[in-house]
C-alpha atoms as a PDB file:
ATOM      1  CA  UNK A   1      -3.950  10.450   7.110  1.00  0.00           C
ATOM      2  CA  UNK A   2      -0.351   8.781   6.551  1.00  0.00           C
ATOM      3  CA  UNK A   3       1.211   6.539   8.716  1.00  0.00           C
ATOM      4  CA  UNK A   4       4.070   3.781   9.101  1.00  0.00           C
ATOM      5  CA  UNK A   5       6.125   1.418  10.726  1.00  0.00           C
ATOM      6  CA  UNK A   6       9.768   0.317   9.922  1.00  0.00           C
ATOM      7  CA  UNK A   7      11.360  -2.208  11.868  1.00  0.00           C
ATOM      8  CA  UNK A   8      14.691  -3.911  10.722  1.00  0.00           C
ATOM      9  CA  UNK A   9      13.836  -5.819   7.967  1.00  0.00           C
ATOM     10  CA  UNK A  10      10.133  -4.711   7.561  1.00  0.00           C
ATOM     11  CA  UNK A  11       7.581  -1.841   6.699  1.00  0.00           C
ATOM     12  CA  UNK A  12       4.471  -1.337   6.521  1.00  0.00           C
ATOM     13  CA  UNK A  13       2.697   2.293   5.376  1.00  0.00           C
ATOM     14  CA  UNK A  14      -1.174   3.120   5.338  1.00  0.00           C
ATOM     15  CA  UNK A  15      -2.731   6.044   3.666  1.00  0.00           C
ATOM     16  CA  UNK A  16      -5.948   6.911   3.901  1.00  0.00           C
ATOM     17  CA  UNK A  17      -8.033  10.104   2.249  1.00  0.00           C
ATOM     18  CA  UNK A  18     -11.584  10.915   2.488  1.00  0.00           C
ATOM     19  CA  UNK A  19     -13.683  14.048   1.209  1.00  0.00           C
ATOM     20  CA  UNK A  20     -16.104  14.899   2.470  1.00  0.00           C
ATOM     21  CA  UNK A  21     -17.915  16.941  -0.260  1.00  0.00           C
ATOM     22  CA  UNK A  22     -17.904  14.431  -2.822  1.00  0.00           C
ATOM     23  CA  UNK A  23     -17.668  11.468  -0.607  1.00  0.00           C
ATOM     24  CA  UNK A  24     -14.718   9.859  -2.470  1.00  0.00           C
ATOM     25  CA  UNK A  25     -12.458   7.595  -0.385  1.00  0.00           C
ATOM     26  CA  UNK A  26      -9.192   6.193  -1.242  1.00  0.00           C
ATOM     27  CA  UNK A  27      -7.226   3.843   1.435  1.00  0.00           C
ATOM     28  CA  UNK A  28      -3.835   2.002   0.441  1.00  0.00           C
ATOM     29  CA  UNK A  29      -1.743  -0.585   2.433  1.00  0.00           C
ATOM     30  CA  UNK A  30       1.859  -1.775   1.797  1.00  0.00           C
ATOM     31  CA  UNK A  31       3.726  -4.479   3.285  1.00  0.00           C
ATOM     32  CA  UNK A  32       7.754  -4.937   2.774  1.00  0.00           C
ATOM     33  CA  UNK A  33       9.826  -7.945   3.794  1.00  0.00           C
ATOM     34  CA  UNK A  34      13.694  -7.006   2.759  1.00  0.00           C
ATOM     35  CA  UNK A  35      15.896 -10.006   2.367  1.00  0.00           C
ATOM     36  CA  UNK A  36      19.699  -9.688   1.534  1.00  0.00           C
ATOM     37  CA  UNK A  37      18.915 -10.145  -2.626  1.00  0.00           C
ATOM     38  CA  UNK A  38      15.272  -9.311  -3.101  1.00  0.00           C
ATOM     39  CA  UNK A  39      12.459  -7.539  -1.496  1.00  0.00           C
ATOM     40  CA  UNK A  40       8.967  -9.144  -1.418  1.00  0.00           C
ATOM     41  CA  UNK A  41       6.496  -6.803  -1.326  1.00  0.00           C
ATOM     42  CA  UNK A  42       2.055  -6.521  -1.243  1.00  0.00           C
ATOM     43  CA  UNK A  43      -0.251  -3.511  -1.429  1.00  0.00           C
ATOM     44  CA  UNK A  44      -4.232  -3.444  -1.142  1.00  0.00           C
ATOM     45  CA  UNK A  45      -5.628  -0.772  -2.635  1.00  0.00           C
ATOM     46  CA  UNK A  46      -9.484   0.543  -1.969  1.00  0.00           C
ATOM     47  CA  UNK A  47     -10.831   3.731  -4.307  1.00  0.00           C
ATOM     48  CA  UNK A  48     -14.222   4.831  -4.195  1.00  0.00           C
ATOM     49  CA  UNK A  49     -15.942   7.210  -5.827  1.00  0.00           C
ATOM     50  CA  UNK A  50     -19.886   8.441  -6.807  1.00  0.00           C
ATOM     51  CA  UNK A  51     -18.936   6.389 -10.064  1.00  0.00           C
ATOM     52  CA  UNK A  52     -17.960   2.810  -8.788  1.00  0.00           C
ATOM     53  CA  UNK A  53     -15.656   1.264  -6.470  1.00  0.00           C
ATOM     54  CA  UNK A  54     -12.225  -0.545  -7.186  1.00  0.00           C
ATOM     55  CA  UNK A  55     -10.493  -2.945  -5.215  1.00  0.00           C
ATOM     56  CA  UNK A  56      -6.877  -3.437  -5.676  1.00  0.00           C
ATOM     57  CA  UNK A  57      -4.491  -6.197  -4.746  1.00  0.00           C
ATOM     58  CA  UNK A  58      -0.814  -6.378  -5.867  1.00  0.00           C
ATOM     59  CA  UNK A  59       2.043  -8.184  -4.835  1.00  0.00           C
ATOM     60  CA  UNK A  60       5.661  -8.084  -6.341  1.00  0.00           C
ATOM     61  CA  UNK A  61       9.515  -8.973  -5.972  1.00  0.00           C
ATOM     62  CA  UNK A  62      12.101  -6.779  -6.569  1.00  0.00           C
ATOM     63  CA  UNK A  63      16.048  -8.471  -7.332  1.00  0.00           C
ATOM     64  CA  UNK A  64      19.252  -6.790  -6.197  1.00  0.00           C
ATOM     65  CA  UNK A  65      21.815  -8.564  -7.918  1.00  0.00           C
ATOM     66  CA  UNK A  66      25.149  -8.387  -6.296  1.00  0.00           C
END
């Protein structure tokens, strides 16, 4: 499952994936604020799989110089 929202200056995009025959499960999140000279951006990131589990969080700016 994908899914998003964009709204002016903002967007925000979820994917999630499960299977169901090896029971692994991955889910992401990202969040986008634009701003006239940078974006700031976070993501959350949840993989499972029979092996272990892994949590994920990232956050990050990105410059436009003019």
């Amino acid at each position: 499952m994908e899914t998003g929202y964009n709204k002016e200056n903002w967007a925000f995009n979820v994917s999630d994936y499960y299977f169901h025959q090896t029971k692994d499960h991955m889910l992401n999140t990202n969040l986008t604020r634009r701003f006239s000279l940078l974006d700031l951006y976070g993501n959350y990131r949840y993989i499972s799989f029979p092996g272990g589990k892994y949590r994920l969080l990232g956050a990050g700016v990105v410059l436009r110089p003019t």
